[in-house]
C-alpha atoms as a PDB file:
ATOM      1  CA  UNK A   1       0.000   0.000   0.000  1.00  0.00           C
ATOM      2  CA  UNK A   2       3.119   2.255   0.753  1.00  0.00           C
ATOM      3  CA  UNK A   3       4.029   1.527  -2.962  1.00  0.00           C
ATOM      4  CA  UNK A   4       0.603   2.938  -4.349  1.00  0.00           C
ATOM      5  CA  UNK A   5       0.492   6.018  -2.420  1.00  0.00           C
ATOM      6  CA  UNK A   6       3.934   7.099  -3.433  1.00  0.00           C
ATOM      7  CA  UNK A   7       3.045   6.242  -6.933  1.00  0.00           C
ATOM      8  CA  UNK A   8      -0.097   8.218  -6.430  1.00  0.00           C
ATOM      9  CA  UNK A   9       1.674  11.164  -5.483  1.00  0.00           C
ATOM     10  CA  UNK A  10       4.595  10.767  -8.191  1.00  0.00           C
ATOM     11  CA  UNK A  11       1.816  10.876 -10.710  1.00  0.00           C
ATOM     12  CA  UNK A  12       0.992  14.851  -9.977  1.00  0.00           C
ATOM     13  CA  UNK A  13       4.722  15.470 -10.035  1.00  0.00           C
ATOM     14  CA  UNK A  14       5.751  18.456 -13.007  1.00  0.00           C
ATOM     15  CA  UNK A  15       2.863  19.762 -13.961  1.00  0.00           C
ATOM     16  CA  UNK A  16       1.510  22.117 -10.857  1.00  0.00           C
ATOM     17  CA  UNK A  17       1.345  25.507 -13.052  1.00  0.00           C
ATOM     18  CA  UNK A  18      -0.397  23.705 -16.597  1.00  0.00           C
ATOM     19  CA  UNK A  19      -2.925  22.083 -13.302  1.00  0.00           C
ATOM     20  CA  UNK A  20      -3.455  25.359 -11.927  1.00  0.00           C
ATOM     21  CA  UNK A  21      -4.042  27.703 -14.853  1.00  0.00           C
ATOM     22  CA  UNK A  22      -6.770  25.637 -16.203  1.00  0.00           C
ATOM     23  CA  UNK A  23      -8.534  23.560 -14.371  1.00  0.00           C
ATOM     24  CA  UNK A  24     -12.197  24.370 -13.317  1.00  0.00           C
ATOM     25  CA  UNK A  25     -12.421  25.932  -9.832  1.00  0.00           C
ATOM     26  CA  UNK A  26     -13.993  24.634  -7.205  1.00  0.00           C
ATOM     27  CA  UNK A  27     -18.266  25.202  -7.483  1.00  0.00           C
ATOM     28  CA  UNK A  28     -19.692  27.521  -4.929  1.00  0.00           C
ATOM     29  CA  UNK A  29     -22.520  25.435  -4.851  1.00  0.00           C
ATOM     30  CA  UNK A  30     -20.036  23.047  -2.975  1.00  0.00           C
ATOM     31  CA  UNK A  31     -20.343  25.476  -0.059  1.00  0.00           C
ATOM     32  CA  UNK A  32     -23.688  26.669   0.001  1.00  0.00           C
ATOM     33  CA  UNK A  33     -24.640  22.437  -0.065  1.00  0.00           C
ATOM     34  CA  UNK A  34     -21.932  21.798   2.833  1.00  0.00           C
ATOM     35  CA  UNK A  35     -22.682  25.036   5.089  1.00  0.00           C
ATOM     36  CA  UNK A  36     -26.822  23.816   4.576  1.00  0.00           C
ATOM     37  CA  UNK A  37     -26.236  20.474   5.689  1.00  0.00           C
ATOM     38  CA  UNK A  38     -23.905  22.085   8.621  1.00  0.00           C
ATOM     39  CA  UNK A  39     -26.177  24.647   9.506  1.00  0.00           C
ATOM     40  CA  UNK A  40     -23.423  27.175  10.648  1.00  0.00           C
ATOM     41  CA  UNK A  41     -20.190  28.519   9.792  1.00  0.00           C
ATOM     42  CA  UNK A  42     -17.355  25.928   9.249  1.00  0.00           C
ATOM     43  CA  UNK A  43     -14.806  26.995  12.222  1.00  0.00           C
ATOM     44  CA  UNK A  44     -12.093  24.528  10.285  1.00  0.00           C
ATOM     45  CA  UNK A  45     -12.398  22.919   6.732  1.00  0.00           C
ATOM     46  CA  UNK A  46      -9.656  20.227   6.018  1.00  0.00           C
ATOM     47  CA  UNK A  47      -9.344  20.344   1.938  1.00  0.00           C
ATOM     48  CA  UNK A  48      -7.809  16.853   1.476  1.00  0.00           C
ATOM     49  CA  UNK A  49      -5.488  16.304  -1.508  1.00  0.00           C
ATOM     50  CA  UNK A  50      -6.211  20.084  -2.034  1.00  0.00           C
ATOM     51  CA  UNK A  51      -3.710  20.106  -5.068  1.00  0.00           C
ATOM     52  CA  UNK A  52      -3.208  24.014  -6.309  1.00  0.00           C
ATOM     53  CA  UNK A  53      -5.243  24.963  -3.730  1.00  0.00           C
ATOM     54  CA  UNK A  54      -8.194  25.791  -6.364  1.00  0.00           C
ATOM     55  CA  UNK A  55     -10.729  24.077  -4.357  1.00  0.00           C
ATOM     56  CA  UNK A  56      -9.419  25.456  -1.054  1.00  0.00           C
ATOM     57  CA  UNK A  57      -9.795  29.590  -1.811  1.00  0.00           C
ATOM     58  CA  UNK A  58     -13.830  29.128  -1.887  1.00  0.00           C
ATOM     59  CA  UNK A  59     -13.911  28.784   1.445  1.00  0.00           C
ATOM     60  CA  UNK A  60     -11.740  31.762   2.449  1.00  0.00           C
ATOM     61  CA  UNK A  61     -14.965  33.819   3.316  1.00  0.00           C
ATOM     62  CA  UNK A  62     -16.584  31.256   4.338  1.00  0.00           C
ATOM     63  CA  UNK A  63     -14.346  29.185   6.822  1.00  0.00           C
ATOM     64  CA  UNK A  64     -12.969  30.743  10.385  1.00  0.00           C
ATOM     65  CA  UNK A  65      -9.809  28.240   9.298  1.00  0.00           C
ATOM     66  CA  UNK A  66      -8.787  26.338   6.042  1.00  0.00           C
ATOM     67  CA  UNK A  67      -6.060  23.450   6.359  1.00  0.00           C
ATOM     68  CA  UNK A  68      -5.407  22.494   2.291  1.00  0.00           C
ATOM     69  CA  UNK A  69      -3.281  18.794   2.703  1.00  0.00           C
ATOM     70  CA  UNK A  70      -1.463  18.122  -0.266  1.00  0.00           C
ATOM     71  CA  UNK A  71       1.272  15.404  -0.611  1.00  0.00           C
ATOM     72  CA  UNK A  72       2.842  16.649  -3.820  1.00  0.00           C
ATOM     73  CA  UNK A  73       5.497  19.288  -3.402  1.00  0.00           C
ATOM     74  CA  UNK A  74       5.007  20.460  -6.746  1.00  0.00           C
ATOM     75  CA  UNK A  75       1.086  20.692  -6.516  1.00  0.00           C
ATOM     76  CA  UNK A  76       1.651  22.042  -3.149  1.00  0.00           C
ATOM     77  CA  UNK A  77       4.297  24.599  -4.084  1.00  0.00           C
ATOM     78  CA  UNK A  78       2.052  25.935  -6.570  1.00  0.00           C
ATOM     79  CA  UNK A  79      -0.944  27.081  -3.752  1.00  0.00           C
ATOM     80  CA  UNK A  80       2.120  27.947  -1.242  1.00  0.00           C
ATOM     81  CA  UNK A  81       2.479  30.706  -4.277  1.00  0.00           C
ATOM     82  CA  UNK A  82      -0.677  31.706  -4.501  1.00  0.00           C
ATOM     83  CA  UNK A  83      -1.157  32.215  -0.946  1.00  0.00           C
ATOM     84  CA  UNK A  84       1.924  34.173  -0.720  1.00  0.00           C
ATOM     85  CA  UNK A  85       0.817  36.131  -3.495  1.00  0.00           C
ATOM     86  CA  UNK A  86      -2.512  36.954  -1.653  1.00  0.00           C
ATOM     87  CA  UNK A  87      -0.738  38.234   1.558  1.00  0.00           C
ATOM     88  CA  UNK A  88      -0.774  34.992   3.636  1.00  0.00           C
ATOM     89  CA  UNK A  89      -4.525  35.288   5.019  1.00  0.00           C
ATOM     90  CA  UNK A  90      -3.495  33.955   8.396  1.00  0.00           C
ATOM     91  CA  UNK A  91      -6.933  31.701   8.832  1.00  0.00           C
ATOM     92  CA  UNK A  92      -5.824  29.803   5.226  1.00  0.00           C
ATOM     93  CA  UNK A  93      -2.485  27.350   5.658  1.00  0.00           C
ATOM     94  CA  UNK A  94      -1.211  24.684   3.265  1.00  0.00           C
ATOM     95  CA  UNK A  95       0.570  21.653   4.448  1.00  0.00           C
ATOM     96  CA  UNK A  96       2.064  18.068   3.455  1.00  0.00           C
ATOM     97  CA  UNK A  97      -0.290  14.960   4.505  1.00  0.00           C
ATOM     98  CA  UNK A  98      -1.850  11.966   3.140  1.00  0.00           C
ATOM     99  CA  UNK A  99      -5.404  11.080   3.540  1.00  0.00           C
ATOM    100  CA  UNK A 100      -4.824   8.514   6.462  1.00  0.00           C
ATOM    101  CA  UNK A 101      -2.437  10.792   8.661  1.00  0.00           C
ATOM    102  CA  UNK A 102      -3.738  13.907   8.913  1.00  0.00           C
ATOM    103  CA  UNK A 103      -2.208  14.537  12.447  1.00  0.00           C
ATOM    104  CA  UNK A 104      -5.190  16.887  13.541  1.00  0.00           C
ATOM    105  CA  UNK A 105      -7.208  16.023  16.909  1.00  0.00           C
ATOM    106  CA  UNK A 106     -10.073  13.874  17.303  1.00  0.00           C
ATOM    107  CA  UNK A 107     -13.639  15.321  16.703  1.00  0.00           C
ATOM    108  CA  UNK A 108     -11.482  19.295  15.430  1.00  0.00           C
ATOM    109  CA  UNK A 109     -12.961  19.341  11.783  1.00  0.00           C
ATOM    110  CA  UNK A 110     -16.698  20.900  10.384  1.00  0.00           C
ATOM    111  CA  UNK A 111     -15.975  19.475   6.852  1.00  0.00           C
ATOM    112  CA  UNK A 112     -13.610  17.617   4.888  1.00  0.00           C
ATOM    113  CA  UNK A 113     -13.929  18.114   1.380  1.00  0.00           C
ATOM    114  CA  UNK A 114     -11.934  16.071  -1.578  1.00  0.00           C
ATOM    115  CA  UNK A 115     -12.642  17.721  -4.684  1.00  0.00           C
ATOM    116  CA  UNK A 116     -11.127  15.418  -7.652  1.00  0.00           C
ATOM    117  CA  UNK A 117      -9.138  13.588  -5.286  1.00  0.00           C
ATOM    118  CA  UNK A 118     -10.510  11.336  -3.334  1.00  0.00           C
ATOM    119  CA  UNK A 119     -10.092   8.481  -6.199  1.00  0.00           C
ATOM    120  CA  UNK A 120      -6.097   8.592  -5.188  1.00  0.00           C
ATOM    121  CA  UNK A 121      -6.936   7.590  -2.064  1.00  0.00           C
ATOM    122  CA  UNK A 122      -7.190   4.223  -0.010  1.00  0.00           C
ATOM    123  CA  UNK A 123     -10.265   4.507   0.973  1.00  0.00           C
ATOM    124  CA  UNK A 124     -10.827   2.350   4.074  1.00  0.00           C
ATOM    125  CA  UNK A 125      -7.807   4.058   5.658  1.00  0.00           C
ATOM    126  CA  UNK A 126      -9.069   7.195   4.507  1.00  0.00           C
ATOM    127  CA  UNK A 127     -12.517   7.176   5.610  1.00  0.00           C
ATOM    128  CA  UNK A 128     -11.337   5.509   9.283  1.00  0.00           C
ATOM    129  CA  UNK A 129      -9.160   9.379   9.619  1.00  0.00           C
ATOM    130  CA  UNK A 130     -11.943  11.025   7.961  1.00  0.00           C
ATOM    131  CA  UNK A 131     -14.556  10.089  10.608  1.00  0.00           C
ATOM    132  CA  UNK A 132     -11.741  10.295  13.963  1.00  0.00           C
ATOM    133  CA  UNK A 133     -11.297  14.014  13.196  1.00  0.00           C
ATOM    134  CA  UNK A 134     -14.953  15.036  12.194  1.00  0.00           C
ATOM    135  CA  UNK A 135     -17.356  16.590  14.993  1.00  0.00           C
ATOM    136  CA  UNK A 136     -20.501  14.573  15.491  1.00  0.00           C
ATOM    137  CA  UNK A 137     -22.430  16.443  12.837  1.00  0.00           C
ATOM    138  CA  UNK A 138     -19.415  17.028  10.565  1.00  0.00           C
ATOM    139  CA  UNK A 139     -19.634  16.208   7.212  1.00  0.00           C
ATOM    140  CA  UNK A 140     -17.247  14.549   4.283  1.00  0.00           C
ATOM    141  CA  UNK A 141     -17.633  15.512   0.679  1.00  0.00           C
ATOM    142  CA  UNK A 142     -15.989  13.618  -2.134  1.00  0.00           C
ATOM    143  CA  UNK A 143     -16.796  15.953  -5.629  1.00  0.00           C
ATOM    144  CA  UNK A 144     -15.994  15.042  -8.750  1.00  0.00           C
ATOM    145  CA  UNK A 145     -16.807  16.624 -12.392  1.00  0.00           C
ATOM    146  CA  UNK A 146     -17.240  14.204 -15.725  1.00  0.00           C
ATOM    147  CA  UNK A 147     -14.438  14.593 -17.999  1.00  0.00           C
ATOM    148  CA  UNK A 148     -14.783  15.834 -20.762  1.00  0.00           C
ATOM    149  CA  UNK A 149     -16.788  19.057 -20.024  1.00  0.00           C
ATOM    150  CA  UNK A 150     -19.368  19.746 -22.206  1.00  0.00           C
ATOM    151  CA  UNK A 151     -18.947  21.917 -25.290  1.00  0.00           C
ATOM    152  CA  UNK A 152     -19.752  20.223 -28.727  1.00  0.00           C
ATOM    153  CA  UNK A 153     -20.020  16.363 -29.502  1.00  0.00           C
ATOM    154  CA  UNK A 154     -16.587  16.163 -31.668  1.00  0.00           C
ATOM    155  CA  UNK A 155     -14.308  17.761 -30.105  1.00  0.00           C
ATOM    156  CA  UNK A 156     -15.416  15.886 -26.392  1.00  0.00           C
ATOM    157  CA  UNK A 157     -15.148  12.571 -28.271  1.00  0.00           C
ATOM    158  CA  UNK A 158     -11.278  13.827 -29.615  1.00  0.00           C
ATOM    159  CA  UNK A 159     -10.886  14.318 -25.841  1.00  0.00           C
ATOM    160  CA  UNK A 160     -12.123  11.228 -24.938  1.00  0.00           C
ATOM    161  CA  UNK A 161      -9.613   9.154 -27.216  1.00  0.00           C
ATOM    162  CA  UNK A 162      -6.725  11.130 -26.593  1.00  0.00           C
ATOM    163  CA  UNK A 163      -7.062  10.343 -22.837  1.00  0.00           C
ATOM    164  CA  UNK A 164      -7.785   7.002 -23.650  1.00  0.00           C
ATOM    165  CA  UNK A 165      -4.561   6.745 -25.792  1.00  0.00           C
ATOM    166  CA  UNK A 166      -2.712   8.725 -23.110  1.00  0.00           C
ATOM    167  CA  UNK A 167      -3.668   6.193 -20.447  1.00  0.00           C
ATOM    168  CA  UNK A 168      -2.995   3.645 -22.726  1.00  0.00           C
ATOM    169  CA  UNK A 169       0.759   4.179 -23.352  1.00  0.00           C
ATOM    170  CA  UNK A 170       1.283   5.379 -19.738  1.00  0.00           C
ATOM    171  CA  UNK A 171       0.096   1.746 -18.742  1.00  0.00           C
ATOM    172  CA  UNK A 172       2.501  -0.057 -21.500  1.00  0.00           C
ATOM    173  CA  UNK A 173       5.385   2.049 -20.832  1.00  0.00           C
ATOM    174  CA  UNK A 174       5.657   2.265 -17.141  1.00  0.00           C
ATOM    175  CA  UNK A 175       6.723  -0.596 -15.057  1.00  0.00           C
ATOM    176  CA  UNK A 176       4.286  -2.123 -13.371  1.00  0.00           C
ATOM    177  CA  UNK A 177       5.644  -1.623  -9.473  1.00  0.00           C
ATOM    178  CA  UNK A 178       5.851   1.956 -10.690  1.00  0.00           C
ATOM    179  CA  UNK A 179       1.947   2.610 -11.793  1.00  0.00           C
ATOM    180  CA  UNK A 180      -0.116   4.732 -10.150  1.00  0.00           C
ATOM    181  CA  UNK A 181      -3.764   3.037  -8.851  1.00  0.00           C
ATOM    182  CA  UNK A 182      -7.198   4.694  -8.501  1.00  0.00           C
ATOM    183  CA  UNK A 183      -9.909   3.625  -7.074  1.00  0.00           C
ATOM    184  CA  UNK A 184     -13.425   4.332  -9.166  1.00  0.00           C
ATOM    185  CA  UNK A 185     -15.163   7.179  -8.305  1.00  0.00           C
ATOM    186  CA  UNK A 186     -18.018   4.915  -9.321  1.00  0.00           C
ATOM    187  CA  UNK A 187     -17.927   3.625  -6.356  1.00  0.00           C
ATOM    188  CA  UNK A 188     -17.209   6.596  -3.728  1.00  0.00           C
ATOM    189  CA  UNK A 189     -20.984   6.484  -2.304  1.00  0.00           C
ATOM    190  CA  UNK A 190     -21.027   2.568  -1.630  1.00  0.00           C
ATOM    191  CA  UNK A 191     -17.459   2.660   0.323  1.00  0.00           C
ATOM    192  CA  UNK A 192     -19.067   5.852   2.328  1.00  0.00           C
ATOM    193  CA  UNK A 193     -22.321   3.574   2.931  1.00  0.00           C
ATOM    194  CA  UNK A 194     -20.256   0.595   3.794  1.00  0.00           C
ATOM    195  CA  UNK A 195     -17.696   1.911   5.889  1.00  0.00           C
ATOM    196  CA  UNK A 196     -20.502   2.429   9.105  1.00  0.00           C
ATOM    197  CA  UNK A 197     -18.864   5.580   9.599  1.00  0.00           C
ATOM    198  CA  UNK A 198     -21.441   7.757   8.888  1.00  0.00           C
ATOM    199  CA  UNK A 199     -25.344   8.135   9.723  1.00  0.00           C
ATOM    200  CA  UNK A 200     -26.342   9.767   6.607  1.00  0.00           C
ATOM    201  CA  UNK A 201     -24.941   9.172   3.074  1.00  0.00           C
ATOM    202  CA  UNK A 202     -26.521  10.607  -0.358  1.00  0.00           C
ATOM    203  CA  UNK A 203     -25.425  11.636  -3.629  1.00  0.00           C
ATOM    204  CA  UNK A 204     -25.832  15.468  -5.074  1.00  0.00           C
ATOM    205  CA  UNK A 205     -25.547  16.165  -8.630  1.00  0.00           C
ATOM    206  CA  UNK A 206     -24.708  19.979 -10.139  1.00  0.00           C
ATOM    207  CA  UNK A 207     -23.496  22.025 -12.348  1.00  0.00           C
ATOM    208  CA  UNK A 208     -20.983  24.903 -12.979  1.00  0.00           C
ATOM    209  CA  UNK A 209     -19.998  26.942 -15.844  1.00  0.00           C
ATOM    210  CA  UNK A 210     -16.549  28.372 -17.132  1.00  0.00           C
ATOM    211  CA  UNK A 211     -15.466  30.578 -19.931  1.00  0.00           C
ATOM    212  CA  UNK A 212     -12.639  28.873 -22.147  1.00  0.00           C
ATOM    213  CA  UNK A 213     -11.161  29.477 -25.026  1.00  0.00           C
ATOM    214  CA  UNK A 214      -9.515  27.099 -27.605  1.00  0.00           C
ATOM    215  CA  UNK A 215      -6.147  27.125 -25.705  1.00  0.00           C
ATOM    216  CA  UNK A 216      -7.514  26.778 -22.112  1.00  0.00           C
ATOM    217  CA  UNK A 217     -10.026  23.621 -23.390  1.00  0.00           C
ATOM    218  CA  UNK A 218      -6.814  21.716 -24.926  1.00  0.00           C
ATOM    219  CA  UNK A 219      -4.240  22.697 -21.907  1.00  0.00           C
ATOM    220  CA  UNK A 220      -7.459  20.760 -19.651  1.00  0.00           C
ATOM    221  CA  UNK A 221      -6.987  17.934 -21.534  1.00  0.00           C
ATOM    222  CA  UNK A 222      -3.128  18.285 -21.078  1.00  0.00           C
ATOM    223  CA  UNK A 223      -3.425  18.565 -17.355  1.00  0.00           C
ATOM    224  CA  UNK A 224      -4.801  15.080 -16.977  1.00  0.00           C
ATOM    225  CA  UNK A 225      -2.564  12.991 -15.370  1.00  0.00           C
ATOM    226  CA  UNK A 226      -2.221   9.796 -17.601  1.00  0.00           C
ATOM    227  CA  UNK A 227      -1.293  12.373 -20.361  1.00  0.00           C
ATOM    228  CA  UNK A 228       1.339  13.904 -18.769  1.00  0.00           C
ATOM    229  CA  UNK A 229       2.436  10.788 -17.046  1.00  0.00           C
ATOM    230  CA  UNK A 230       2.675   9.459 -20.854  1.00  0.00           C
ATOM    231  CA  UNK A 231       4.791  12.039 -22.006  1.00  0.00           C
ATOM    232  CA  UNK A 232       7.415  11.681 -18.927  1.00  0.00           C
ATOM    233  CA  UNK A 233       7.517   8.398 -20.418  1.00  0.00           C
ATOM    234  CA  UNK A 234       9.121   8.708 -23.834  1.00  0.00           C
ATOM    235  CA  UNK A 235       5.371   8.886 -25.611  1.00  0.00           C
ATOM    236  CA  UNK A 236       6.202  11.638 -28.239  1.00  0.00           C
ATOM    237  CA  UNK A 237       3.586  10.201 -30.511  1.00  0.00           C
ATOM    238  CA  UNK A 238       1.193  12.089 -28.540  1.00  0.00           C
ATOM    239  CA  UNK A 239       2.544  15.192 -29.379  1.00  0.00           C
ATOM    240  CA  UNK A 240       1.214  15.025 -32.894  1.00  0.00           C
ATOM    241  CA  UNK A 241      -2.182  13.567 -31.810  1.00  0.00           C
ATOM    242  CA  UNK A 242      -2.184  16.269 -29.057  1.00  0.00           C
ATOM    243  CA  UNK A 243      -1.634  19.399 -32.286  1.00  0.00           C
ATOM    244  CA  UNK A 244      -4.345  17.486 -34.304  1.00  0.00           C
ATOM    245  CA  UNK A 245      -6.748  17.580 -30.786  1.00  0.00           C
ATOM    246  CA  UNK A 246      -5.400  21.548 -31.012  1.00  0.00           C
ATOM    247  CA  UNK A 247      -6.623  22.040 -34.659  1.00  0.00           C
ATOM    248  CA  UNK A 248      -9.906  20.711 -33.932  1.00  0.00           C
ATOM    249  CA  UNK A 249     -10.541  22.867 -30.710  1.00  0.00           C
ATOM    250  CA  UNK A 250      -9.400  26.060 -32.905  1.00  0.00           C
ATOM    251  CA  UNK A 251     -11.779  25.520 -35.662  1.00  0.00           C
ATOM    252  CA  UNK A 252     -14.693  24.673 -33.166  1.00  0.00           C
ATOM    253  CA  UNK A 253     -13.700  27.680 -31.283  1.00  0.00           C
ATOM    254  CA  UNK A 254     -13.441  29.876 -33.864  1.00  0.00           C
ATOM    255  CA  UNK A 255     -11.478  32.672 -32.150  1.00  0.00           C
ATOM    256  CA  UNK A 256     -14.020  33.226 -29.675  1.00  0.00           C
ATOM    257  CA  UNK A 257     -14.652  32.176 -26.130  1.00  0.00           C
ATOM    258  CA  UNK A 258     -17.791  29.948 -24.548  1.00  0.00           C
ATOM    259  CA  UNK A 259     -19.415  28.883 -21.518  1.00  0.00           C
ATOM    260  CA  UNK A 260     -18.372  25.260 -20.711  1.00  0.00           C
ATOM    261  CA  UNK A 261     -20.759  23.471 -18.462  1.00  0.00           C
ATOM    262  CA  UNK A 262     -18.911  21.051 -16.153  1.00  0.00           C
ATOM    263  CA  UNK A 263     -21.587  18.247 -14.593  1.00  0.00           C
ATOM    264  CA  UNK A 264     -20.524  17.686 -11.130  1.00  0.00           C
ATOM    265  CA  UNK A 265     -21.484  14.743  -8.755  1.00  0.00           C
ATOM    266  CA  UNK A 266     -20.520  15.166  -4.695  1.00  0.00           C
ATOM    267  CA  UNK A 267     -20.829  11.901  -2.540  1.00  0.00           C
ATOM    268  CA  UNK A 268     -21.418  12.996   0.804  1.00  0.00           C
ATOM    269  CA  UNK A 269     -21.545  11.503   4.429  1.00  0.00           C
ATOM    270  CA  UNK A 270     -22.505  13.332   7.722  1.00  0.00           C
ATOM    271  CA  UNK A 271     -21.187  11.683  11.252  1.00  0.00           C
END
């Protein structure tokens, strides 16, 4: 298990900035769901496998304290930036952890988000630190959007394949004690059910939208992790497959910029 969760956190190693600059950021609706269910301000949200940090500033008005836990010095260095950059807010702090250890105190934490994340995780482990650091009445959120985001029928079925391909060659060319594992996300309501850890469970489905342009819908695709794992790995014949994925976005485009409607789905348990 030690072997997967380095491997896990290798994967995100590199690519912090391409991450950053493109991905979606994190739904409001996360927090007006979370602080409903909670029924009061969050005094401390723990942001697990908070990456950039993108899904940890929504909560900066909305939190007395943020903790964003990120195991990757890269994707961590990136929010350590941004935070800098935004004069420190004292109640907002980012630090190295995995999902099992979070080395906060029993029964300290409102909510415990994992936005895109929680698929890297072992989730028995997980869920076992999850619950010993919620407050009865705390709640866990595992959100997730569907990849690709939704835009026109062609150029999401480009996307599709050259993920597919990406995660194709990643799996041939790394060795196998080396490969990253994920868990499906699939299955992220029935491991909350089963655990017992929780007295309420559901699943909420929603929706956000984005402005992109040609450049910021193929760097998305870029920032997904079997891609770039891919290309660490000798797979230059993506390149060209990646220019032809650019020539199609351009023409759809056309120059101009849309809205981009990302379907999320958050799996939820309270304690």
């Amino acid at each position: 298990m030690q072997d997967i969760r380095r491997n896990n956190v290798e994967r995100f190693k590199g690519f912090g900035t391409l991450y950053d600059q493109n991905r979606p950021a994190a739904p409001t609706e996360v927090v007006e769901i979370l602080n409903t269910y909670l029924g009061t301000k969050p005094r401390l949200v723990a942001d697990v496998g908070c990456g950039t940090g993108l899904s940890s500033w929504i909560w900066l008005n909305e939190a007395e304290r943020i903790i964003g836990v990120e195991p990757s010095d890269d994707m961590r260095a990136v929010a350590e930036a941004k935070w800098e950059a935004a004069g420190k807010p004292d109640h907002l702090r980012f630090v190295s952890g995995l999902s099992h250890e979070l080395g906060l105190p029993d029964g300290s934490v409102d909510i415990v988000t994992c936005s895109q994340s929680f698929h890297w995780m072992e989730p028995a482990s997980t869920l076992r630190e999850f619950a010993r650091v919620l407050r009865p009445g705390g709640i866990f959120a595992a959100y997730d959007c569907d990849w690709p985001p939704i835009l026109d029928w062609q150029l999401e079925q480009a996307y599709q394949q050259l993920v597919a391909e990406a995660d194709h060659q990643a799996s041939s060319l790394e060795a196998r004690e080396n490969q990253a594992h994920k868990w499906s996300k699939e299955g992220h309501l029935q491991q909350i059910s089963q655990s017992g850890l929780f007295r309420y469970v559901r699943e909420i489905v929603f929706h956000h939208h984005e402005t992109f342009d040609a450049d910021r819908y193929v760097n998305l695709a870029l920032s997904q992790g079997g891609l770039q794992t891919a290309l660490k790995l000798g797979a230059d014949e993506l390149l060209t497959a990646a220019e032809e994925f650019r020539a199609l976005a351009n023409r759809i485009f056309d120059g101009q910029t849309r809205k981009v409607l990302f379907s999320y789905r958050m799996r939820l348990g309270i304690i």
